[in-house]
PDB file of N, CA and C in Angstrom:
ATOM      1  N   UNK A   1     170.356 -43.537 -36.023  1.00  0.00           N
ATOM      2  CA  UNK A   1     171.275 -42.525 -36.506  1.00  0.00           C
ATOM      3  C   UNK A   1     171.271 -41.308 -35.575  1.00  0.00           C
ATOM      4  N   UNK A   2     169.869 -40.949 -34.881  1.00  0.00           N
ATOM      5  CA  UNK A   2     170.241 -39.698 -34.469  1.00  0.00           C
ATOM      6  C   UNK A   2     170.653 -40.069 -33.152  1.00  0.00           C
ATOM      7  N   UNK A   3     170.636 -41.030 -32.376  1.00  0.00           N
ATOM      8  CA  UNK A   3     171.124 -41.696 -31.118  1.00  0.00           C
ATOM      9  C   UNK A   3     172.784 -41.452 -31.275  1.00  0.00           C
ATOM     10  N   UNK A   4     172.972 -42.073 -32.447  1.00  0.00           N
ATOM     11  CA  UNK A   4     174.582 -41.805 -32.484  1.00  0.00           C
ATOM     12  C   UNK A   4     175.239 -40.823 -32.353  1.00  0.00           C
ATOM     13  N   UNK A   5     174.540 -39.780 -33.267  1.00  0.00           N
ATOM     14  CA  UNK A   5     174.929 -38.495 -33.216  1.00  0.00           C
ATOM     15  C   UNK A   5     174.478 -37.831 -31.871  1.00  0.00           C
ATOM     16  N   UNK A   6     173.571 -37.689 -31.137  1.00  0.00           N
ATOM     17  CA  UNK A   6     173.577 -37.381 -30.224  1.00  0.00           C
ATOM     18  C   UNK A   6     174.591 -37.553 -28.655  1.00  0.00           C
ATOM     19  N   UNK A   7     175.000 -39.661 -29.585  1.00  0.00           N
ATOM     20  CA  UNK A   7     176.517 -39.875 -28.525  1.00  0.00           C
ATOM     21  C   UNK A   7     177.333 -39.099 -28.694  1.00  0.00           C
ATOM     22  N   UNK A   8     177.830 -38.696 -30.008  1.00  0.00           N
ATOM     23  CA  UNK A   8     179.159 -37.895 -30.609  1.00  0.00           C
ATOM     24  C   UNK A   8     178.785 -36.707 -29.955  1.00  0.00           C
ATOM     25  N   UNK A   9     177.431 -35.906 -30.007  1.00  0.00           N
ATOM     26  CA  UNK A   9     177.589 -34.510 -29.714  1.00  0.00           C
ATOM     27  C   UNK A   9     177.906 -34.059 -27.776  1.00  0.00           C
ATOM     28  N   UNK A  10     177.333 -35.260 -27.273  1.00  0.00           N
ATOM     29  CA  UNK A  10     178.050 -35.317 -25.750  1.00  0.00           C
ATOM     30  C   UNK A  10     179.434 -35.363 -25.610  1.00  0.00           C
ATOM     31  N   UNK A  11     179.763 -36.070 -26.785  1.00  0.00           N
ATOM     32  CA  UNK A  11     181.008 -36.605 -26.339  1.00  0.00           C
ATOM     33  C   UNK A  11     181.765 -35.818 -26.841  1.00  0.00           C
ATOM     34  N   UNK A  12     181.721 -34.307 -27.458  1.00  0.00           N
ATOM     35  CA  UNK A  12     182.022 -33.606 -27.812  1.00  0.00           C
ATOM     36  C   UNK A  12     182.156 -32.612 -26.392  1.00  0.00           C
ATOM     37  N   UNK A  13     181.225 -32.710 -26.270  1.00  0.00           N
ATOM     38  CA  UNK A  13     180.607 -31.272 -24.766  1.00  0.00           C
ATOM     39  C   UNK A  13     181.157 -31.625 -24.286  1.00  0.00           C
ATOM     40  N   UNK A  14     181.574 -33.075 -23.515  1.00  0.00           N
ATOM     41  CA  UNK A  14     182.344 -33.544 -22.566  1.00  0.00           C
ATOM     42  C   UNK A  14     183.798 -32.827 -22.626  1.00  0.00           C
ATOM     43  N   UNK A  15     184.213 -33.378 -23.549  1.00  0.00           N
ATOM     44  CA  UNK A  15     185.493 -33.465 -23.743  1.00  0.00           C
ATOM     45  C   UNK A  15     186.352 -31.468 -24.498  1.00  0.00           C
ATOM     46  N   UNK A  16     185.202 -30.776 -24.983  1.00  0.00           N
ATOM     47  CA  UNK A  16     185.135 -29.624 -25.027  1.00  0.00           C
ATOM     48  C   UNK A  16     186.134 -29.812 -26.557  1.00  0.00           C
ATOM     49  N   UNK A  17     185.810 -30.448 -27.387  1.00  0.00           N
ATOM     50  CA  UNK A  17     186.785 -30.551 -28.939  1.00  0.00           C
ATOM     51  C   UNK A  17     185.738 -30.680 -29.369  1.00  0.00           C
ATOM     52  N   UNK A  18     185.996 -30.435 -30.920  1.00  0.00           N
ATOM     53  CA  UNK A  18     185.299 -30.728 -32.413  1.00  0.00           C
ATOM     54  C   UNK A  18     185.902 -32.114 -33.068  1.00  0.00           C
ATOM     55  N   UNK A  19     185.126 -33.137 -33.390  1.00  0.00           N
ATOM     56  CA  UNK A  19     185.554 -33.849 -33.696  1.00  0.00           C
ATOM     57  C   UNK A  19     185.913 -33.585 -35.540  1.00  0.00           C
ATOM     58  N   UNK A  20     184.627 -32.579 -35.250  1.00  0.00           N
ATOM     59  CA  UNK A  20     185.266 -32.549 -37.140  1.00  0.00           C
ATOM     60  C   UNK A  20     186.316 -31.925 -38.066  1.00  0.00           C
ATOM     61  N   UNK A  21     186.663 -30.905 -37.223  1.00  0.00           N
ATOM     62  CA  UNK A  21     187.324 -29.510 -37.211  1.00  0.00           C
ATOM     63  C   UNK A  21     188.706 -30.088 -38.360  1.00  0.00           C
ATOM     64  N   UNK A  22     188.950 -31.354 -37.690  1.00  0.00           N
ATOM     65  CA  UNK A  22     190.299 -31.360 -38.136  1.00  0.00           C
ATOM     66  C   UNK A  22     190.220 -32.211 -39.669  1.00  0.00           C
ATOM     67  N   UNK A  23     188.900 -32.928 -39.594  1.00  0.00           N
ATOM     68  CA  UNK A  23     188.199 -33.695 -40.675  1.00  0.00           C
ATOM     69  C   UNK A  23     188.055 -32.727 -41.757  1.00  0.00           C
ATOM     70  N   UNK A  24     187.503 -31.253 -41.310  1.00  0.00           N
ATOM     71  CA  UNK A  24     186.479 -30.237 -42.261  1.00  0.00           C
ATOM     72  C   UNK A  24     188.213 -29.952 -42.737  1.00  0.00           C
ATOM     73  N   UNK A  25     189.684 -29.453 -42.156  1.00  0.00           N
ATOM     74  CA  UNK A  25     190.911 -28.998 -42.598  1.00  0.00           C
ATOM     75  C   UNK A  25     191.264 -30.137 -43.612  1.00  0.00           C
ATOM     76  N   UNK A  26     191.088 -31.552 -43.212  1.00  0.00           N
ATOM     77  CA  UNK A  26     191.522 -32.195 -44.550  1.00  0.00           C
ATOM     78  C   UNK A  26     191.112 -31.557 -46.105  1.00  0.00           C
ATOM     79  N   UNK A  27     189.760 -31.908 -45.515  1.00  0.00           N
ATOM     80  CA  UNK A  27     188.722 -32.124 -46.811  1.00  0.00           C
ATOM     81  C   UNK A  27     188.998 -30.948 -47.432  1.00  0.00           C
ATOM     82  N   UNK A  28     188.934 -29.870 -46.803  1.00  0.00           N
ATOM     83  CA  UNK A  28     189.904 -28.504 -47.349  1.00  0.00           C
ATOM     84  C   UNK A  28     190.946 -28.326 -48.336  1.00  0.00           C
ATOM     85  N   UNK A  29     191.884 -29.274 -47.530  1.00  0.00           N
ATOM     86  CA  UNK A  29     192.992 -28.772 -47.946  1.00  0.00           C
ATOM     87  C   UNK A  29     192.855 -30.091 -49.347  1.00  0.00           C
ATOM     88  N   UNK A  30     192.241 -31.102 -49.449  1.00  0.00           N
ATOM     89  CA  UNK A  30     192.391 -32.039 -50.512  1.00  0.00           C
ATOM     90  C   UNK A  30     191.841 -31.259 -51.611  1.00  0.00           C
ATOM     91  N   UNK A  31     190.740 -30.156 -51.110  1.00  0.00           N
ATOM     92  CA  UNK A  31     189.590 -29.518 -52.318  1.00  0.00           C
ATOM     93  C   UNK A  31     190.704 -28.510 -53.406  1.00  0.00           C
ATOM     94  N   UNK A  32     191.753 -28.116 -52.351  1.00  0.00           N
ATOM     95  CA  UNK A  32     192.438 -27.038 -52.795  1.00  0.00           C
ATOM     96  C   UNK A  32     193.531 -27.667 -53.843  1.00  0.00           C
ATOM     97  N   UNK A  33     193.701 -29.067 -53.567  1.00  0.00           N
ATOM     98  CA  UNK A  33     195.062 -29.391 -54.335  1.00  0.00           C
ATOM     99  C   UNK A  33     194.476 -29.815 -55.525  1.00  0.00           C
ATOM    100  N   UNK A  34     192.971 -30.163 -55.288  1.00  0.00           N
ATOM    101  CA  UNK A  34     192.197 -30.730 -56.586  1.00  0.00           C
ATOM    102  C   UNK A  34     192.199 -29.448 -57.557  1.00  0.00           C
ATOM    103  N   UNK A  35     191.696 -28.315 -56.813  1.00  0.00           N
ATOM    104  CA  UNK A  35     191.290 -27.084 -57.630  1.00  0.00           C
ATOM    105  C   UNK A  35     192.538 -26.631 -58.737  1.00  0.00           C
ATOM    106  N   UNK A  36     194.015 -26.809 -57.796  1.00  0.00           N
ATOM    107  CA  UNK A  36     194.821 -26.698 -58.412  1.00  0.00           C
ATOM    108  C   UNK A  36     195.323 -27.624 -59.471  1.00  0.00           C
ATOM    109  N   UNK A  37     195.259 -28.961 -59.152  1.00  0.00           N
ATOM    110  CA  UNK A  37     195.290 -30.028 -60.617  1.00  0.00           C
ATOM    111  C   UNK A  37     194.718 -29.465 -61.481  1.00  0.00           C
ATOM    112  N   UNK A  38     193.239 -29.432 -61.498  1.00  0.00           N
ATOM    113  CA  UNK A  38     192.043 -28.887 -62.178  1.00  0.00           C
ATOM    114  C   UNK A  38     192.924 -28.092 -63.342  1.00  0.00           C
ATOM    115  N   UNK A  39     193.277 -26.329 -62.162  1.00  0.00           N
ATOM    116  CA  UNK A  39     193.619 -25.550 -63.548  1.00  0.00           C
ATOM    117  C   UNK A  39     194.495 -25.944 -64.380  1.00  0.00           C
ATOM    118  N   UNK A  40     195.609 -26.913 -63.589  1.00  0.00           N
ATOM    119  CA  UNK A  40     196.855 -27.087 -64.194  1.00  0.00           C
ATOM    120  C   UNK A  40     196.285 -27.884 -65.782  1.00  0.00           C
ATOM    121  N   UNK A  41     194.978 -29.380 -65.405  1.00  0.00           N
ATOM    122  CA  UNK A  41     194.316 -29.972 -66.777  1.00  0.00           C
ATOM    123  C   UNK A  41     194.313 -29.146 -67.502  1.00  0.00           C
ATOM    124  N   UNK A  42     193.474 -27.672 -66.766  1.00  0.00           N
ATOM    125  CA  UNK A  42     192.520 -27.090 -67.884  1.00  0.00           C
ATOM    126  C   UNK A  42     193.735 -26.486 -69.095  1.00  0.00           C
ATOM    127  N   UNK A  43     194.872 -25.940 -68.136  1.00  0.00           N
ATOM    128  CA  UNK A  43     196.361 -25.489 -68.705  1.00  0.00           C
ATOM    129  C   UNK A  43     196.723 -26.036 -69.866  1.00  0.00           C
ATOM    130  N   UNK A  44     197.262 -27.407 -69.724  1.00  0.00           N
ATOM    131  CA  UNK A  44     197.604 -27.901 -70.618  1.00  0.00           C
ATOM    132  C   UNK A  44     196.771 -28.427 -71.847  1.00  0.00           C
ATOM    133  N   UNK A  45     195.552 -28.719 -71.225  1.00  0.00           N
ATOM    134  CA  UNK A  45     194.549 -28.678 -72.590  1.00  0.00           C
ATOM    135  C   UNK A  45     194.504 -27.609 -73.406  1.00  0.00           C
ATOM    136  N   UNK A  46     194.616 -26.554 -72.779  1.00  0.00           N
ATOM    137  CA  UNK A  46     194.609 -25.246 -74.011  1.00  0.00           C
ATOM    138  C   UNK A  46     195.652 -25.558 -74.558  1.00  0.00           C
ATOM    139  N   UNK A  47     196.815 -25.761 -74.036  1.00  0.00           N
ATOM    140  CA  UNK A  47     198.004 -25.606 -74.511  1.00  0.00           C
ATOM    141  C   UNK A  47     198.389 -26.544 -75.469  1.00  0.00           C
ATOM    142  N   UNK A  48     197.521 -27.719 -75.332  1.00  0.00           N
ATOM    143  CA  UNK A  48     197.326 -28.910 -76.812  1.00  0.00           C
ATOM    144  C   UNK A  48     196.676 -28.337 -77.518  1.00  0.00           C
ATOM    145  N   UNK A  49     195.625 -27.673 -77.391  1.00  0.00           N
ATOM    146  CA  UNK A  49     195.188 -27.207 -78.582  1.00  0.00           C
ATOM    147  C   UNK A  49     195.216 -25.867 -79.356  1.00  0.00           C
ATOM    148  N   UNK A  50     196.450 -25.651 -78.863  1.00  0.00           N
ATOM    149  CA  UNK A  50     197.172 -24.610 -79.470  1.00  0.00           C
ATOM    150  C   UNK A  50     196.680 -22.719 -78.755  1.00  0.00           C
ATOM    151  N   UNK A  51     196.434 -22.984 -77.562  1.00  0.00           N
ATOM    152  CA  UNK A  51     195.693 -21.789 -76.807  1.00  0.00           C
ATOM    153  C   UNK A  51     196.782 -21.564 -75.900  1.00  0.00           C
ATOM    154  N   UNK A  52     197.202 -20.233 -75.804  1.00  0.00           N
ATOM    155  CA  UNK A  52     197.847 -19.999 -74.116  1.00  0.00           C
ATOM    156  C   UNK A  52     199.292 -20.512 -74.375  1.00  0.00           C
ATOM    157  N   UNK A  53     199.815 -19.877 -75.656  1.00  0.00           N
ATOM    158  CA  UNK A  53     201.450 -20.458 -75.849  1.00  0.00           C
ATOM    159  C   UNK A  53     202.430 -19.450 -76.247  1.00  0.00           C
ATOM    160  N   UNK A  54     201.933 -18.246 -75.502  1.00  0.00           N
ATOM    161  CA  UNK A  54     202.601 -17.444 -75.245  1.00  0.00           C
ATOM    162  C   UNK A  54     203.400 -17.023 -74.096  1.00  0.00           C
ATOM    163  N   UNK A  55     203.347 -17.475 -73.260  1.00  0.00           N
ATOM    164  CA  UNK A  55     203.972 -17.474 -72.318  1.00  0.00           C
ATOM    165  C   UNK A  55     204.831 -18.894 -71.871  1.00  0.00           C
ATOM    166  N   UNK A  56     204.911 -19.786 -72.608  1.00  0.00           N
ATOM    167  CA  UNK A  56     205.635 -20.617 -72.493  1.00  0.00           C
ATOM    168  C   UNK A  56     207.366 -20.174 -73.075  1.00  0.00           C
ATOM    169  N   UNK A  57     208.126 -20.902 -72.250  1.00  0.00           N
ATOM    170  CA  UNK A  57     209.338 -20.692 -72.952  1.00  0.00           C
ATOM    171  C   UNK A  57     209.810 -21.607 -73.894  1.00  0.00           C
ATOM    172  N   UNK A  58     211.127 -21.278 -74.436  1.00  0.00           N
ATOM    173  CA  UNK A  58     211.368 -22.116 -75.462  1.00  0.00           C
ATOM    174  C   UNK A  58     211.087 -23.889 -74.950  1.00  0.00           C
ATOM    175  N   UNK A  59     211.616 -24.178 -74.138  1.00  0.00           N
ATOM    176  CA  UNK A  59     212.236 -25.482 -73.303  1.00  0.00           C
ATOM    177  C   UNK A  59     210.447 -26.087 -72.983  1.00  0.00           C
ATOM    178  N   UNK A  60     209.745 -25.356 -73.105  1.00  0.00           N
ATOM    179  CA  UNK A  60     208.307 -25.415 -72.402  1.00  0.00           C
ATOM    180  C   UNK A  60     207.531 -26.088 -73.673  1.00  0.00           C
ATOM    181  N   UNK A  61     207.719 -25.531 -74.688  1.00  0.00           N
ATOM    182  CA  UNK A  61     207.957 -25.583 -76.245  1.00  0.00           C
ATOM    183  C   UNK A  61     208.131 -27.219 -76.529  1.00  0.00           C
ATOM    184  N   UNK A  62     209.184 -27.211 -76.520  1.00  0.00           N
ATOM    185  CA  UNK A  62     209.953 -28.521 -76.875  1.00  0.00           C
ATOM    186  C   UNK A  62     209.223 -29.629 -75.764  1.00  0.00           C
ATOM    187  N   UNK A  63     209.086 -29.128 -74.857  1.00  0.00           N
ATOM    188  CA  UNK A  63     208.302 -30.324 -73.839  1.00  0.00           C
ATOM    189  C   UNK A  63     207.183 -30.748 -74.451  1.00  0.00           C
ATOM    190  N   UNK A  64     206.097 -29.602 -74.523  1.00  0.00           N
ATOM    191  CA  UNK A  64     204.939 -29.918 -75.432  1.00  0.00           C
ATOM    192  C   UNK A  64     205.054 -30.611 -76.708  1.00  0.00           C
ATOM    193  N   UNK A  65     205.913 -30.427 -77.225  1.00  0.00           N
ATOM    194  CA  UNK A  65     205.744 -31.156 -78.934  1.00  0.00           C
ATOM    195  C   UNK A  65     205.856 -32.127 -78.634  1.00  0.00           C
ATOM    196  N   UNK A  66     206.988 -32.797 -77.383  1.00  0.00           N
ATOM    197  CA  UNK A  66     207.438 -34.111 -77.432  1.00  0.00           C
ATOM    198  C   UNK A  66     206.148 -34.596 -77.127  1.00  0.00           C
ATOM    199  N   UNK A  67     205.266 -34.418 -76.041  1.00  0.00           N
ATOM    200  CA  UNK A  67     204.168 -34.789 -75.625  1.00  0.00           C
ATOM    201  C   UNK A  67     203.492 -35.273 -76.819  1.00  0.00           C
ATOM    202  N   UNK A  68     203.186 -34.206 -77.052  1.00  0.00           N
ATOM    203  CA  UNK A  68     202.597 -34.268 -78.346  1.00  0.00           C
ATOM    204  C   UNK A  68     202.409 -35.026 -79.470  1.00  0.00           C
ATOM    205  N   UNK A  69     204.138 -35.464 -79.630  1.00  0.00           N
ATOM    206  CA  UNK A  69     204.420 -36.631 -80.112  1.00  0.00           C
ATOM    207  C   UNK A  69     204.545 -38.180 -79.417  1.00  0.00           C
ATOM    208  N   UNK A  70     204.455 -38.299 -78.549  1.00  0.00           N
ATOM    209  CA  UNK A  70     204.707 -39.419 -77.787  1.00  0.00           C
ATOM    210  C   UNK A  70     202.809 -39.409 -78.020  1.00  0.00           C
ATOM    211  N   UNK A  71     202.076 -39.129 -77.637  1.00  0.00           N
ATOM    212  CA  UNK A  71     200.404 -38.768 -77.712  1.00  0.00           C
ATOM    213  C   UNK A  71     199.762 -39.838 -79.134  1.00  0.00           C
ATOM    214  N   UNK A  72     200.481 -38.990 -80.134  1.00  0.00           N
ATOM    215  CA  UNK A  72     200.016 -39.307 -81.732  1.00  0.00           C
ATOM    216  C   UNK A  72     200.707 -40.269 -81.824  1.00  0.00           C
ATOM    217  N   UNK A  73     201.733 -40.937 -81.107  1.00  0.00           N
ATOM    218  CA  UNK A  73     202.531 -42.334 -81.719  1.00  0.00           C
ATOM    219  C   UNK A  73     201.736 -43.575 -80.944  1.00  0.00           C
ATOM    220  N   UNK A  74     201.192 -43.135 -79.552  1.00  0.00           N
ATOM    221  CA  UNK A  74     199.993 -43.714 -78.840  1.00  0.00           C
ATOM    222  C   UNK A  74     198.978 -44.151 -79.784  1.00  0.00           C
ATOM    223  N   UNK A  75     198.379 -43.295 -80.036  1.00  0.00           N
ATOM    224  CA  UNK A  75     197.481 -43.554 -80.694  1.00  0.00           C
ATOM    225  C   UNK A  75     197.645 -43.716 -82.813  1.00  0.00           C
ATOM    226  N   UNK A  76     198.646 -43.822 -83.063  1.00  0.00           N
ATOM    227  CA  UNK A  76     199.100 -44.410 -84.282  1.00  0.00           C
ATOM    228  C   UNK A  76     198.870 -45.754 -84.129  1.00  0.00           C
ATOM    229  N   UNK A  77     199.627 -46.049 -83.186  1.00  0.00           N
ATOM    230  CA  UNK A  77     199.840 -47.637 -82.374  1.00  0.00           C
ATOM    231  C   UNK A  77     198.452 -48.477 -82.429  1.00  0.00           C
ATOM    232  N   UNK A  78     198.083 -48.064 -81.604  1.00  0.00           N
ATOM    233  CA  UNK A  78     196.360 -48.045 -81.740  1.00  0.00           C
ATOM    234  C   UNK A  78     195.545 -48.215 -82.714  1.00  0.00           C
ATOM    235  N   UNK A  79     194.978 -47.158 -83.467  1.00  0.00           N
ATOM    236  CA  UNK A  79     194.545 -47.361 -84.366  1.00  0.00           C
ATOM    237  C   UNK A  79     195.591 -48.555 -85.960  1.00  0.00           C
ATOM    238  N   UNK A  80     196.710 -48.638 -85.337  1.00  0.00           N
ATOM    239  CA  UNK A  80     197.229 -50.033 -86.331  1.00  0.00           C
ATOM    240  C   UNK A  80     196.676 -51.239 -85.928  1.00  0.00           C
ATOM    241  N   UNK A  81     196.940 -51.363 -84.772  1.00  0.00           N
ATOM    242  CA  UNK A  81     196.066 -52.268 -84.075  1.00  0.00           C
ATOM    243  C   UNK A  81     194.815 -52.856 -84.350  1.00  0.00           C
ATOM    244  N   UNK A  82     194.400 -51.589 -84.218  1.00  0.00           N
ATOM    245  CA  UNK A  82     192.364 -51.773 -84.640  1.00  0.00           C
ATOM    246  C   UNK A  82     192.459 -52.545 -85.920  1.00  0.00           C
ATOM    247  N   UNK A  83     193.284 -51.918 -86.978  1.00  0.00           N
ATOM    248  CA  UNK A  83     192.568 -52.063 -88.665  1.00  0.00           C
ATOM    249  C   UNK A  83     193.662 -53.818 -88.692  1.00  0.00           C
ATOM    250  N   UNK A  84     194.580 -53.824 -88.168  1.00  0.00           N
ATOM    251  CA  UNK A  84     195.160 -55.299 -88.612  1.00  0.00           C
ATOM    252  C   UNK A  84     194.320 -55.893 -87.974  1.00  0.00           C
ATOM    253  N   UNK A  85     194.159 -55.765 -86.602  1.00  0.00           N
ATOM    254  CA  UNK A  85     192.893 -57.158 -86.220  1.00  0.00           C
ATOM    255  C   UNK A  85     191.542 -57.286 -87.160  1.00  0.00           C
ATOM    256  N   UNK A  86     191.313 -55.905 -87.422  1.00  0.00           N
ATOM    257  CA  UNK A  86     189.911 -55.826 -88.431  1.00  0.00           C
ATOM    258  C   UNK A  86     190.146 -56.927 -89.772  1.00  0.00           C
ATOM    259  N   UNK A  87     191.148 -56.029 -90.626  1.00  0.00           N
ATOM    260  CA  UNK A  87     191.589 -56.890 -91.541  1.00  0.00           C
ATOM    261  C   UNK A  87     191.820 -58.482 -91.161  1.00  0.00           C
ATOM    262  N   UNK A  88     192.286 -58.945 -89.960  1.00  0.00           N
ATOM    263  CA  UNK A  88     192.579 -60.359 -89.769  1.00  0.00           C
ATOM    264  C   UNK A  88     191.371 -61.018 -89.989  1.00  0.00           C
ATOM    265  N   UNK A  89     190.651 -60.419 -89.117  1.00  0.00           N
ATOM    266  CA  UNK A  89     189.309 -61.268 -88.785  1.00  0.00           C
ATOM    267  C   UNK A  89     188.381 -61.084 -90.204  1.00  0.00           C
ATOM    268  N   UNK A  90     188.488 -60.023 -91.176  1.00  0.00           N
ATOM    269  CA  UNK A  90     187.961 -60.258 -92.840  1.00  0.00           C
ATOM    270  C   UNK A  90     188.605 -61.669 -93.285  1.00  0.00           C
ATOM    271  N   UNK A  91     189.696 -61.048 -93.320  1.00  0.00           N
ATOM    272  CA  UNK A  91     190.411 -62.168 -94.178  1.00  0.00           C
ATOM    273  C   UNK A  91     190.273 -63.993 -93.478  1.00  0.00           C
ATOM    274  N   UNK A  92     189.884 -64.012 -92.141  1.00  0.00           N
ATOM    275  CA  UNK A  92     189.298 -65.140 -91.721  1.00  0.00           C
ATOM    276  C   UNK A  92     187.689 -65.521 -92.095  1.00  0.00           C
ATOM    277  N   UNK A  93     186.831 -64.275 -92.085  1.00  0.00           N
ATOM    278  CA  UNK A  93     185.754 -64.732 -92.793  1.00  0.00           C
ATOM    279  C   UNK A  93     185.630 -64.955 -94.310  1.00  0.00           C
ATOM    280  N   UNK A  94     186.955 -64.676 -94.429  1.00  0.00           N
ATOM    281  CA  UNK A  94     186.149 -64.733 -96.241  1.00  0.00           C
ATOM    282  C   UNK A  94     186.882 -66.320 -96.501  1.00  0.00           C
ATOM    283  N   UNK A  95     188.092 -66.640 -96.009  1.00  0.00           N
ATOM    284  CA  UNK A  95     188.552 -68.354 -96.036  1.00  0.00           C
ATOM    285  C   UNK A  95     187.027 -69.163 -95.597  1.00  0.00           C
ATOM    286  N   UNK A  96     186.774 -68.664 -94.699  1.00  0.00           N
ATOM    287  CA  UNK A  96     185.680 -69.443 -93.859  1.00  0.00           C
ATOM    288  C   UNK A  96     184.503 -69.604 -95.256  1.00  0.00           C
ATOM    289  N   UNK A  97     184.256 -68.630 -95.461  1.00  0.00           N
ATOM    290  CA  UNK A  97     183.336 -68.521 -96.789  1.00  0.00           C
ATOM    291  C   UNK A  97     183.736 -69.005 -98.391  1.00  0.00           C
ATOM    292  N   UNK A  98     185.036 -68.951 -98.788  1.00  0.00           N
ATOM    293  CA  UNK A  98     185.390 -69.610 -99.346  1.00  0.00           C
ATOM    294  C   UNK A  98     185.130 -71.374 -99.010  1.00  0.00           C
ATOM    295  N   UNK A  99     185.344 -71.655 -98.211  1.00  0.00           N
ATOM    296  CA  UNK A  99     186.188 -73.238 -97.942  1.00  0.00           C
ATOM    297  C   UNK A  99     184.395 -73.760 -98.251  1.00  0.00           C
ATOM    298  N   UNK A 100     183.438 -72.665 -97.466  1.00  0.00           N
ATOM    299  CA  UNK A 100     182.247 -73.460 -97.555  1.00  0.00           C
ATOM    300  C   UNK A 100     181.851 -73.475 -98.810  1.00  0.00           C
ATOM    301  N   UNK A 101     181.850 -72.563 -99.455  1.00  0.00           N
ATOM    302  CA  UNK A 101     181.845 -72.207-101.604  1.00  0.00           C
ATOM    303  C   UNK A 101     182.106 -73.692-102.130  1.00  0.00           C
ATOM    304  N   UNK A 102     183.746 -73.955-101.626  1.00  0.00           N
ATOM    305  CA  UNK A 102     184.443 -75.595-102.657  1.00  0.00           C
ATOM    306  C   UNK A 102     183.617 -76.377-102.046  1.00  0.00           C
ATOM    307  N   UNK A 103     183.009 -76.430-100.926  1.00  0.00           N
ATOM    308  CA  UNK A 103     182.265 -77.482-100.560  1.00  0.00           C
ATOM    309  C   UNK A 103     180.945 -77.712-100.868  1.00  0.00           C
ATOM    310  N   UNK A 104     180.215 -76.611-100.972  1.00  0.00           N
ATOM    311  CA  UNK A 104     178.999 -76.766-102.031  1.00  0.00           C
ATOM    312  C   UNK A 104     179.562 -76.710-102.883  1.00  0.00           C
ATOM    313  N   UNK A 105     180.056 -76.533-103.738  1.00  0.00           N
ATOM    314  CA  UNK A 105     180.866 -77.073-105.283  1.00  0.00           C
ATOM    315  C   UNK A 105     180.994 -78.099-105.340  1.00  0.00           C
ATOM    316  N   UNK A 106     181.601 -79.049-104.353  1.00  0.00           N
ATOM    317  CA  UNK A 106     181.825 -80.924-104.635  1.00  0.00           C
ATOM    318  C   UNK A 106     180.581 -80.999-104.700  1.00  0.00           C
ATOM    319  N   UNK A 107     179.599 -81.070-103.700  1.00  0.00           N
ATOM    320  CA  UNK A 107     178.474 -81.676-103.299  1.00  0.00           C
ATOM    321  C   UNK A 107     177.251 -81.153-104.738  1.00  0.00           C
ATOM    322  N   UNK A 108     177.787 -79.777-105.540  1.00  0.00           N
ATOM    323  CA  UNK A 108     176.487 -79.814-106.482  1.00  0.00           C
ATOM    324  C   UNK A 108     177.464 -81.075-107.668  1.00  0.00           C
ATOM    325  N   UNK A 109     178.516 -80.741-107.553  1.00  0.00           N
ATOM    326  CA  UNK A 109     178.766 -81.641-108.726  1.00  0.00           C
ATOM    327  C   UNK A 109     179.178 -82.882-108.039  1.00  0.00           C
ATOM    328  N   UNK A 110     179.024 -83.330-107.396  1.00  0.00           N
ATOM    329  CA  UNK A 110     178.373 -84.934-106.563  1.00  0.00           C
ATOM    330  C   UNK A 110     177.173 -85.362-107.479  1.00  0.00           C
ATOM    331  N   UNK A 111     175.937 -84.526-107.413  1.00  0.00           N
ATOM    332  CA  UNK A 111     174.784 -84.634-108.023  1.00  0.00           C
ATOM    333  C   UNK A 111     174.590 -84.351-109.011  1.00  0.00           C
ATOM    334  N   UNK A 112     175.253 -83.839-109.731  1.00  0.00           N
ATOM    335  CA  UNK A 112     175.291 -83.497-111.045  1.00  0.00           C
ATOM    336  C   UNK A 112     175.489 -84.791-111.683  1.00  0.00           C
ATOM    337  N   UNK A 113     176.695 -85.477-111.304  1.00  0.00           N
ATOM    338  CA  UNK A 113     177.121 -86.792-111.859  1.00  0.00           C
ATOM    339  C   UNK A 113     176.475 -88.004-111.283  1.00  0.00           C
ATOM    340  N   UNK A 114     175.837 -87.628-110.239  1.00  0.00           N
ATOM    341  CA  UNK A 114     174.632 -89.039-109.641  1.00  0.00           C
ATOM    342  C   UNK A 114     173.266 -88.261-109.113  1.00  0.00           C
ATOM    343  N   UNK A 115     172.599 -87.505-110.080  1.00  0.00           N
ATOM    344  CA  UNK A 115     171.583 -86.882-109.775  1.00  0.00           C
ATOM    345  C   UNK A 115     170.407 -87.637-109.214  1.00  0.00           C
ATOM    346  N   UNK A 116     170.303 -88.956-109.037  1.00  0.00           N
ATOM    347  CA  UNK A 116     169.243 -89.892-108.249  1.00  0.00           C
ATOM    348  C   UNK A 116     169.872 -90.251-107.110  1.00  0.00           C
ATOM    349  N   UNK A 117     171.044 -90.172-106.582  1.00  0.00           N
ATOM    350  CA  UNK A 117     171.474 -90.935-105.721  1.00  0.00           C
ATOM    351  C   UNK A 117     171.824 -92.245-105.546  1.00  0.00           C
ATOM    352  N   UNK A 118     172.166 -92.507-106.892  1.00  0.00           N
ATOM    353  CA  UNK A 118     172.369 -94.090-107.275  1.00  0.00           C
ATOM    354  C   UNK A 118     174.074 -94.082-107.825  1.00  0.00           C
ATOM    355  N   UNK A 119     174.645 -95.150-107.089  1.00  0.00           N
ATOM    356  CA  UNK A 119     175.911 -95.290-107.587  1.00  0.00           C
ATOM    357  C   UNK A 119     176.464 -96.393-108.927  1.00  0.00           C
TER     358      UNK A 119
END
């Protein structure tokens, strides 16, 4: 590792550039657009939860609710989802548990009516 770097840092002197310079301006400029997403999250999270809605305009308003609503119909969806599969899979164990019930039912009254095993 430090062989390498020691190639790069000649090959730096040589050539009289930074190889990173323009690497360190990316990484920069990516940090800055993140920072700005960032506040914009932090923005609208207040703004779901009812913080920082004063300065919105009417039209800003109406954007949010729709959100808002499109959000809760997401997750309506969803949670229907959850409880019908839940419910499916009850209502499959309890057939399952039933069916085995009638079947120990034949089999005690099998023996009931041939309690030796004699036909």
């Amino acid at each position: 590792m430090a062989r390498t770097k020691r190639i790069f840092d000649q090959y730096q002197q040589t050539k009289g550039i930074d190889l990173w310079s323009c690497h360190y301006e990316i990484m920069k400029e990516d940090l800055e657009k993140l920072k700005e997403m960032n506040i914009k999250i932090r923005r609208e999270t207040r703004q779901r939860m009812g913080q920082c809605l004063n300065d919105l305009s009417f039209q800003d308003l109406q954007s949010l609710e729709s959100d808002m609503e499109s959000a809760w119909r997401v997750i309506h969806d969803r949670a229907n989802r959850v409880l019908t599969n839940q419910i499916e899979t009850s209502k499959k164990k309890v057939r399952s548990v039933e069916q085995i019930n009638r079947k120990l039912k034949m089999e005690l009254g099998a023996m009931d009516e041939d309690p030796y095993g004699f036909c």
